[in-house]
N, C-alpha and C. Protein backbone atom coordinates (compact mmCIF):
# COMPACT_ATOMS: atom_id res chain seq x y z
N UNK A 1 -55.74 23.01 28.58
CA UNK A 1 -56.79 22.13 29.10
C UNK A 1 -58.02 22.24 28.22
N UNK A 2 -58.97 20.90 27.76
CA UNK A 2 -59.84 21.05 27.33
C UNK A 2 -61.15 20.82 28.26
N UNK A 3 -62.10 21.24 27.49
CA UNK A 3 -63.26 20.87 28.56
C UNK A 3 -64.15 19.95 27.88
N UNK A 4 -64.29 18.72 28.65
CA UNK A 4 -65.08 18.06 28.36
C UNK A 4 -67.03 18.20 28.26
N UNK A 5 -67.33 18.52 27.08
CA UNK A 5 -68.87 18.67 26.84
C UNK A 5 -69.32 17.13 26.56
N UNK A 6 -70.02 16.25 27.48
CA UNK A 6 -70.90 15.02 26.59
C UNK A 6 -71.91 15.28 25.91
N UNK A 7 -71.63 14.55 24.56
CA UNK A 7 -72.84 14.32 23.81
C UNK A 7 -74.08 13.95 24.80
N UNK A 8 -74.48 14.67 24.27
CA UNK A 8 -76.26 14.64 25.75
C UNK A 8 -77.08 13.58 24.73
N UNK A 9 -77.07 13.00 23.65
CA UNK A 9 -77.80 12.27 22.69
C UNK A 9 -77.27 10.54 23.53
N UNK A 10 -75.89 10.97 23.69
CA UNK A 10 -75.55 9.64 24.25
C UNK A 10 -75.32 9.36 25.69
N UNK A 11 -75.95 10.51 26.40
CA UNK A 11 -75.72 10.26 27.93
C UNK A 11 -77.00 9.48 28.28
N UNK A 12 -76.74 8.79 29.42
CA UNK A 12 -78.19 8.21 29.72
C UNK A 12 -78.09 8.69 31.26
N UNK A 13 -79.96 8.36 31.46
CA UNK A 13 -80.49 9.09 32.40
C UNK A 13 -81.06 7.79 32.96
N UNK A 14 -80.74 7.88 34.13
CA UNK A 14 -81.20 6.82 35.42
C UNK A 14 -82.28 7.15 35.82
N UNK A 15 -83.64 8.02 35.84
CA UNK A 15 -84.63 8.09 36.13
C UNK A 15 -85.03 7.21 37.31
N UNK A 16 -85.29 7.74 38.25
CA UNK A 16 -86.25 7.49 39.74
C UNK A 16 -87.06 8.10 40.58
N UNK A 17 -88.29 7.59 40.65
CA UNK A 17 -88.88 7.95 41.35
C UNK A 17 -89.05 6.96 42.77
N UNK A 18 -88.96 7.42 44.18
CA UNK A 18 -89.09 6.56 45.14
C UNK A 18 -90.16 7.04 46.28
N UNK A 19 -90.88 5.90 46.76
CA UNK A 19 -92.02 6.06 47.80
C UNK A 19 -92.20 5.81 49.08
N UNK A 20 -92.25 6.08 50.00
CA UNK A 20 -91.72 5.33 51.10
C UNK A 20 -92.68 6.10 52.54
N UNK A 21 -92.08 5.42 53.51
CA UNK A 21 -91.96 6.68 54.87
C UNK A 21 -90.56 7.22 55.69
N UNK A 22 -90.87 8.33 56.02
CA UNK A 22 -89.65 8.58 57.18
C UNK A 22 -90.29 9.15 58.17
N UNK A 23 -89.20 9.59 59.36
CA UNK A 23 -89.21 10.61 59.73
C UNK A 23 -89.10 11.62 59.83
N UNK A 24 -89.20 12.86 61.01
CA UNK A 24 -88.58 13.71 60.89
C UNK A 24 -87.16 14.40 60.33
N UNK A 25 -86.46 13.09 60.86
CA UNK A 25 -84.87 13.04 60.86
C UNK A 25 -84.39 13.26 60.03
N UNK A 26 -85.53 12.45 59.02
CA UNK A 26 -85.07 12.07 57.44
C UNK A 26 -84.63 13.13 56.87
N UNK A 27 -83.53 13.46 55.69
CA UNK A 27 -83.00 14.67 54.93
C UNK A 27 -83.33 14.57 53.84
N UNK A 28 -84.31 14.99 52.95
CA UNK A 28 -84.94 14.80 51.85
C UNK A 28 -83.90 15.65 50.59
N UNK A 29 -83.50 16.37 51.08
CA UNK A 29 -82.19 17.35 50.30
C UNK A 29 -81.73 15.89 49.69
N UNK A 30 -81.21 15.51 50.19
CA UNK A 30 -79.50 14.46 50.06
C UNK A 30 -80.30 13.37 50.16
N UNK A 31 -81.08 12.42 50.30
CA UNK A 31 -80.95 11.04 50.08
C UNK A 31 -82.51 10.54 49.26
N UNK A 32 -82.81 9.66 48.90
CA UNK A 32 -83.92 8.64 48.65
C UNK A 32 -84.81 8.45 49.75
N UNK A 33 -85.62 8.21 49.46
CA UNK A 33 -86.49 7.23 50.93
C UNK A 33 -85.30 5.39 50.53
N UNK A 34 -85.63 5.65 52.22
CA UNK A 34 -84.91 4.16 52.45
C UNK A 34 -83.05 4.20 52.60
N UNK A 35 -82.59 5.64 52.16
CA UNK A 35 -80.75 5.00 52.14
C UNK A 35 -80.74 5.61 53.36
N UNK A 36 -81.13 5.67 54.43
CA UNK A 36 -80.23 5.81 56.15
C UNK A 36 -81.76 4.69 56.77
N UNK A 37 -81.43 5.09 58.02
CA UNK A 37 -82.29 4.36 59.43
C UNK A 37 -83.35 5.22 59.48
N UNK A 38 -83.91 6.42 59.15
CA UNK A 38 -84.74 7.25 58.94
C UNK A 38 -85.83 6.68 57.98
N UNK A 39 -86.27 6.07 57.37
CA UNK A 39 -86.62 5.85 56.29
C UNK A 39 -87.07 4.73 55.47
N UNK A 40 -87.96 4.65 54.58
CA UNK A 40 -88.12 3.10 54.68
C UNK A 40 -88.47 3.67 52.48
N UNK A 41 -87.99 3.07 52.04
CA UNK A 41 -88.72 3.04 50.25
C UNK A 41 -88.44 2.24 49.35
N UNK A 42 -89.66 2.06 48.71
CA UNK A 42 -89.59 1.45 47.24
C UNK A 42 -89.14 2.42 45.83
N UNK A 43 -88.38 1.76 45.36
CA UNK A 43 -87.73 2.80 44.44
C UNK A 43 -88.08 2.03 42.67
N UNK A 44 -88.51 3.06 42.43
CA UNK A 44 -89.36 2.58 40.76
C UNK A 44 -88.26 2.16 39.66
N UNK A 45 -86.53 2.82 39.61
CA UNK A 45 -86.05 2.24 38.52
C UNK A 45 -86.06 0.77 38.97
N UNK A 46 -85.71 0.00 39.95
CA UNK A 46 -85.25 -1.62 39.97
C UNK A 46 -86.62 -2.19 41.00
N UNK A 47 -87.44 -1.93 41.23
CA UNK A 47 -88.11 -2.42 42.66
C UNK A 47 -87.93 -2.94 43.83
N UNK A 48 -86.46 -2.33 43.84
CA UNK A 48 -86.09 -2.66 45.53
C UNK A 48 -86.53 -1.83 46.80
N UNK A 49 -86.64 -2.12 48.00
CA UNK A 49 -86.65 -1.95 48.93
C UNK A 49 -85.92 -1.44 49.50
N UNK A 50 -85.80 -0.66 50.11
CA UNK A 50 -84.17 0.29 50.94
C UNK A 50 -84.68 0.80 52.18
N UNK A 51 -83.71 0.16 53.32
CA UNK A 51 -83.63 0.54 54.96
C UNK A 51 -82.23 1.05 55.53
N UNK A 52 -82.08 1.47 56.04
CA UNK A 52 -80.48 1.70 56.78
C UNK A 52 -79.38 2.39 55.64
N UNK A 53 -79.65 2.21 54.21
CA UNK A 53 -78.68 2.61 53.77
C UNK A 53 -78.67 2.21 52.30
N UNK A 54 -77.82 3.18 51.47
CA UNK A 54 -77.94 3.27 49.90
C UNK A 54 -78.06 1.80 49.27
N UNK A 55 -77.81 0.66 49.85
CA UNK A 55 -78.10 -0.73 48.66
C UNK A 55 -79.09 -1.55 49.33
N UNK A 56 -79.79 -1.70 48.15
CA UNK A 56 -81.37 -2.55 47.88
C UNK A 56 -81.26 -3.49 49.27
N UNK A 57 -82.10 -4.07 49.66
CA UNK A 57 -82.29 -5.12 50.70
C UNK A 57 -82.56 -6.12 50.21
N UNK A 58 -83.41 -6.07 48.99
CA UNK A 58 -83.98 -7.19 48.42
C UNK A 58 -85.04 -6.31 47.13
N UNK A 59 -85.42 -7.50 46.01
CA UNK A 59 -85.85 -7.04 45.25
C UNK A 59 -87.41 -7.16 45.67
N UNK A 60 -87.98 -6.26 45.66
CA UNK A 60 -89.46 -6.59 46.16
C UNK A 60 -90.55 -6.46 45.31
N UNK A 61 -90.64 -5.52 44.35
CA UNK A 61 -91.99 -5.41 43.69
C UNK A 61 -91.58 -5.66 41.76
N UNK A 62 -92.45 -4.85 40.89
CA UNK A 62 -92.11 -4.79 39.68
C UNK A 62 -91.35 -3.15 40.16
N UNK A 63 -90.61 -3.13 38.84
CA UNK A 63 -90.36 -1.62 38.85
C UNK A 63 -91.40 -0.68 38.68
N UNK A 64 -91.55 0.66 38.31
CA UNK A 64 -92.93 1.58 38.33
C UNK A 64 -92.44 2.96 37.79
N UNK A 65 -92.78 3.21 37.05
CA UNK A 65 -92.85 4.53 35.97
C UNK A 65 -94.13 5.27 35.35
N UNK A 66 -93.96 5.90 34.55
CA UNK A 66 -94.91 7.11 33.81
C UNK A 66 -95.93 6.13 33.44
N UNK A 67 -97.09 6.65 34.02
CA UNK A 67 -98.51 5.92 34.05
C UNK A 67 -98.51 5.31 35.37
N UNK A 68 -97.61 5.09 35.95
CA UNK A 68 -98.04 3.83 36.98
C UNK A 68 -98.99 4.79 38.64
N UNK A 69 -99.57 4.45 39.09
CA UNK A 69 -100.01 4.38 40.42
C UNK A 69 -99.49 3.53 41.19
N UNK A 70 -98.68 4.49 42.42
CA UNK A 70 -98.36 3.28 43.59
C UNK A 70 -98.36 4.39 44.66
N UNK A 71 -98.25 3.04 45.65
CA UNK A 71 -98.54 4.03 46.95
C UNK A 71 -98.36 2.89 48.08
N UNK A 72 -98.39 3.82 49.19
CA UNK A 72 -97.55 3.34 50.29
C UNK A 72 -98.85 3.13 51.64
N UNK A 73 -98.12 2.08 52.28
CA UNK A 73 -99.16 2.21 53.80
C UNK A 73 -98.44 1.57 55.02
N UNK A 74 -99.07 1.72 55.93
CA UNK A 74 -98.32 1.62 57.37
C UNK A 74 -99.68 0.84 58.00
N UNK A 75 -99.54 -0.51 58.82
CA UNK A 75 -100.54 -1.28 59.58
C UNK A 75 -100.52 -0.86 60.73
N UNK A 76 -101.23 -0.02 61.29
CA UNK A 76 -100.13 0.27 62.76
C UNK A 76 -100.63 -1.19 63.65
N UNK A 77 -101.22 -1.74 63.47
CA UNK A 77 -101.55 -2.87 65.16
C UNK A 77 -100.34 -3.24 64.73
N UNK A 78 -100.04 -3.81 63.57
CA UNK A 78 -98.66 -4.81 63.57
C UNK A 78 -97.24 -4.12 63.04
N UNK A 79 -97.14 -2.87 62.39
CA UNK A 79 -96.24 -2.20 62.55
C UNK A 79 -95.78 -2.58 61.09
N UNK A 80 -96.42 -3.21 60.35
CA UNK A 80 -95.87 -3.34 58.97
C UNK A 80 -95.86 -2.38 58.26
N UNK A 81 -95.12 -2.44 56.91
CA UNK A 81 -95.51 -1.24 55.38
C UNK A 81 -95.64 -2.55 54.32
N UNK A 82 -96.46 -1.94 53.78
CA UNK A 82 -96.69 -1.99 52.53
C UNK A 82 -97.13 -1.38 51.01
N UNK A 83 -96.53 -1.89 49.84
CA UNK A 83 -97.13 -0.68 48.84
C UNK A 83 -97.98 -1.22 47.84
N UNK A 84 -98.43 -0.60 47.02
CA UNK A 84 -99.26 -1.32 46.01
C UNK A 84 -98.79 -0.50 44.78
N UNK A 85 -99.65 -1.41 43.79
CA UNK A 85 -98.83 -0.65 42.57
C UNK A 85 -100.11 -0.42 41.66
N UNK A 86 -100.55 0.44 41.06
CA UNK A 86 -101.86 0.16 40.17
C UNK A 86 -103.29 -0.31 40.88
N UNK A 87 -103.16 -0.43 42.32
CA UNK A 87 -104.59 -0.57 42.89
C UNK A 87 -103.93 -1.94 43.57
N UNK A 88 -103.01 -2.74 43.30
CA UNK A 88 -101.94 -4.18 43.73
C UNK A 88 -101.53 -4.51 44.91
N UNK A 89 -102.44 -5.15 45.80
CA UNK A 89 -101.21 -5.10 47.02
C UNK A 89 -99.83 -5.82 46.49
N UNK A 90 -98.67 -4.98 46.69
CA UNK A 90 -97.43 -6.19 46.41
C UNK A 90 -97.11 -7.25 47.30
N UNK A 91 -97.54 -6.80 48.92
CA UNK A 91 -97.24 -7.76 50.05
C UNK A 91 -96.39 -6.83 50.85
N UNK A 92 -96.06 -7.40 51.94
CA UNK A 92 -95.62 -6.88 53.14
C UNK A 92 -93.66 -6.56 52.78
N UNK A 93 -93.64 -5.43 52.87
CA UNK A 93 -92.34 -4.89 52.33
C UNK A 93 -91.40 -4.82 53.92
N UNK A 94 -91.88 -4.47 54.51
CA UNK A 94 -91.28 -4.10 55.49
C UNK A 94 -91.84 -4.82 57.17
N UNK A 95 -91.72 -5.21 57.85
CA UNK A 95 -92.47 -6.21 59.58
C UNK A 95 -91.68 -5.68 60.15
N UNK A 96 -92.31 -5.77 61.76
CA UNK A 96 -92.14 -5.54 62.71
C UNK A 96 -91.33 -4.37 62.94
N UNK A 97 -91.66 -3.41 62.58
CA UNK A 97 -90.94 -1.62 62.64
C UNK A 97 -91.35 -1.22 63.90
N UNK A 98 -89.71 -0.82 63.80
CA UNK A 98 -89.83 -0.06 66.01
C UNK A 98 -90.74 0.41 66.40
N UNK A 99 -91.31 -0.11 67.39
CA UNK A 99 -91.99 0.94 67.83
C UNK A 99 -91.90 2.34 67.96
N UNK A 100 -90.69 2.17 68.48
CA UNK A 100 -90.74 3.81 68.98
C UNK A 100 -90.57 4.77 67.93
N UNK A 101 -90.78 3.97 66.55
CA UNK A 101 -90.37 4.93 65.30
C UNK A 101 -91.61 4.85 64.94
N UNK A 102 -92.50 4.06 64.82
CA UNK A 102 -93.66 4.16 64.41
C UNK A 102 -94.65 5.20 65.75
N UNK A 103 -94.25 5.32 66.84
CA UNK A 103 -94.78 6.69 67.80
C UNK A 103 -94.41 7.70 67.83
N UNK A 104 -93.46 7.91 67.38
CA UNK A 104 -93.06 9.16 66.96
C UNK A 104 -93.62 10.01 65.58
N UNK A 105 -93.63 9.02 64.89
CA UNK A 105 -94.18 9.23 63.75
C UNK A 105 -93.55 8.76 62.50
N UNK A 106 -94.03 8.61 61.73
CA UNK A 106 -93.65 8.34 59.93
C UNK A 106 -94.68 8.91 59.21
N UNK A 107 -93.89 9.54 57.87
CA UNK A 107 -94.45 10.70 57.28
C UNK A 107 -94.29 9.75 55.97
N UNK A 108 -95.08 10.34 54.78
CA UNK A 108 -95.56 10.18 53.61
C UNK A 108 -94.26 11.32 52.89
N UNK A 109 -93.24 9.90 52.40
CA UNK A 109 -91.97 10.58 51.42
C UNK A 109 -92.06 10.02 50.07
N UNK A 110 -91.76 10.74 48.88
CA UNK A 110 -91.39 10.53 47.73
C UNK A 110 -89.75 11.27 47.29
N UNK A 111 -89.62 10.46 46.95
CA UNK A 111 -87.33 10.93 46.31
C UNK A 111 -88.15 11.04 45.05
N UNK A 112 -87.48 12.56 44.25
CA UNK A 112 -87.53 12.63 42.58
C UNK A 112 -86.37 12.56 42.32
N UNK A 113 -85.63 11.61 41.44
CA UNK A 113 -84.88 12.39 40.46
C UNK A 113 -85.01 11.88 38.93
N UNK A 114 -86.15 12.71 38.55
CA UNK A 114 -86.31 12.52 36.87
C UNK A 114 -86.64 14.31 36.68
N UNK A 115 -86.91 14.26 35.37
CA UNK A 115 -87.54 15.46 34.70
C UNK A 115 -88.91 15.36 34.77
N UNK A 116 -89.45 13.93 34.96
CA UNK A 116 -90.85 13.74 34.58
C UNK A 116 -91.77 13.99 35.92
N UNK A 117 -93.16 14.79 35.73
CA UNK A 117 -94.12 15.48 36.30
C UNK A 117 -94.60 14.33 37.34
N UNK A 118 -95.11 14.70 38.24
CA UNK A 118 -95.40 13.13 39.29
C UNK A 118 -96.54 14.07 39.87
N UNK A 119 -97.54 13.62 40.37
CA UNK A 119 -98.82 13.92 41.03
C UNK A 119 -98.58 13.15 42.43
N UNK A 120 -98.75 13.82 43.50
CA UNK A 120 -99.00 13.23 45.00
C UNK A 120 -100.40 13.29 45.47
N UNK A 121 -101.24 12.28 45.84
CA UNK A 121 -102.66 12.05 46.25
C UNK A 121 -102.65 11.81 47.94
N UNK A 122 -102.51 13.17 48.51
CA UNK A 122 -102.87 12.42 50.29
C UNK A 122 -103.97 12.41 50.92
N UNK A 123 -104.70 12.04 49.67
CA UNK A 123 -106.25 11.49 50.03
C UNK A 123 -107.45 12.68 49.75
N UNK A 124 -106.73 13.35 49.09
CA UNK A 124 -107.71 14.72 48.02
C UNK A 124 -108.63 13.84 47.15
N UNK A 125 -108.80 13.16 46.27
CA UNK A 125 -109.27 12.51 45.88
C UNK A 125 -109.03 10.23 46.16
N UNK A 126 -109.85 10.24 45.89
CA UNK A 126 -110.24 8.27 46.49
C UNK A 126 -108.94 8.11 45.79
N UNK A 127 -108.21 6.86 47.26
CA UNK A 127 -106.68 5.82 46.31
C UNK A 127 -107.36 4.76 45.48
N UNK A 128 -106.35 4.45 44.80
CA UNK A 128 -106.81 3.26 44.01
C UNK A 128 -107.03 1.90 44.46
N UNK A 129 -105.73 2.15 45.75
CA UNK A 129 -105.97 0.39 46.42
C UNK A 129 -107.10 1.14 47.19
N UNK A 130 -108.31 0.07 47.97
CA UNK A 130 -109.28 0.35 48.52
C UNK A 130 -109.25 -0.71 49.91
N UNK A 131 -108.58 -0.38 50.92
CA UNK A 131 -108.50 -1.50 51.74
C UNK A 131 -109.61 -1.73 52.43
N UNK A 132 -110.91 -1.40 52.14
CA UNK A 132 -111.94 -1.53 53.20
C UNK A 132 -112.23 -2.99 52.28
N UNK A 133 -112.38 -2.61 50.62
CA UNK A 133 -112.71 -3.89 49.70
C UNK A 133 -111.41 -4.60 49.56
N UNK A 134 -110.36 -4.62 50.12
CA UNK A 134 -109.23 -5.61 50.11
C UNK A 134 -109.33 -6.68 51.15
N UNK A 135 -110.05 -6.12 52.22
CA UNK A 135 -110.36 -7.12 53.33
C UNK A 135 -109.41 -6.88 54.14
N UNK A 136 -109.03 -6.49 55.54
CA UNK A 136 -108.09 -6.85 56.19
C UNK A 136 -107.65 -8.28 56.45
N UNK A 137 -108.85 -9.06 56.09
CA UNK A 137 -108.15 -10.71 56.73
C UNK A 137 -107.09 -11.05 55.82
N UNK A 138 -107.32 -10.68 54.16
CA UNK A 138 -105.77 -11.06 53.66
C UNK A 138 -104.90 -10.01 53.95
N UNK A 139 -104.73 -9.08 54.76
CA UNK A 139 -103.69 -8.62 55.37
C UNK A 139 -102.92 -9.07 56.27
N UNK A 140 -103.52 -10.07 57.09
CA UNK A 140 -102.55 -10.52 58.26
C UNK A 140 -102.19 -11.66 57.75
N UNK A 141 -102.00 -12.05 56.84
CA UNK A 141 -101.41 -13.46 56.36
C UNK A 141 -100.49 -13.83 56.36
């Protein structure tokens, strides 16, 4: 038997970083934000969206990598998410989320799987989107 070594020059690397919310429930070991019912994320290699389970829902934003700023939010009167990218609202990613998941709670998740260094901001220093100067009125649109 031989053992297969790959050329590591010619392997490629899928790099992702993903942003999202969950819950408690959620298993951060084993999945992404967004692949079960736990969970809600935007995922930076393709800019899809992911709920209930491992494939995209829809394509929602640009993709997002090394340099980028993005970040996540929750409306609670109306139960929406949304993320922004670079200071960007992208728009409403996610409506009308259960209640009873949004009372229980949803937590501030990021999925790694790259090599590359990532900084988390939970409000240690000012976000970039600024929703007081975004206006809520173009929020309910």
């Amino acid at each position: 038997d031989r053992l297969f070594v790959p050329n590591l020059n010619q392997q490629q690397r899928h790099d992702c970083v993903a942003i999202g919310l969950s819950t408690l429930s959620f298993n951060p070991r084993s999945k992404m934000p967004g692949w079960d019912g736990y969970s809600f994320g935007y995922h930076g290699d393709d800019g899809g969206i992911f709920h209930g389970h491992g494939d995209m829902l829809r394509r929602y934003g640009p993709s997002f990598g090394v340099g980028d700023t993005v970040g996540c939010g929750l409306e609670y009167s109306t139960r929406k998410i949304f993320f922004v990218k670079n200071g960007e609202f992208l728009g409403w990613a996610f409506e009308k989320i259960d209640k009873e998941m949004v009372e229980r709670g949803l937590y501030p998740t990021v999925g790694v799987d790259t090599e590359c260094p990532i900084h988390v901001n939970f409000g240690q220093v000012p976000f970039k989107f600024d929703w007081k100067k975004f206006g809520k009125e173009k929020l309910y649109v």
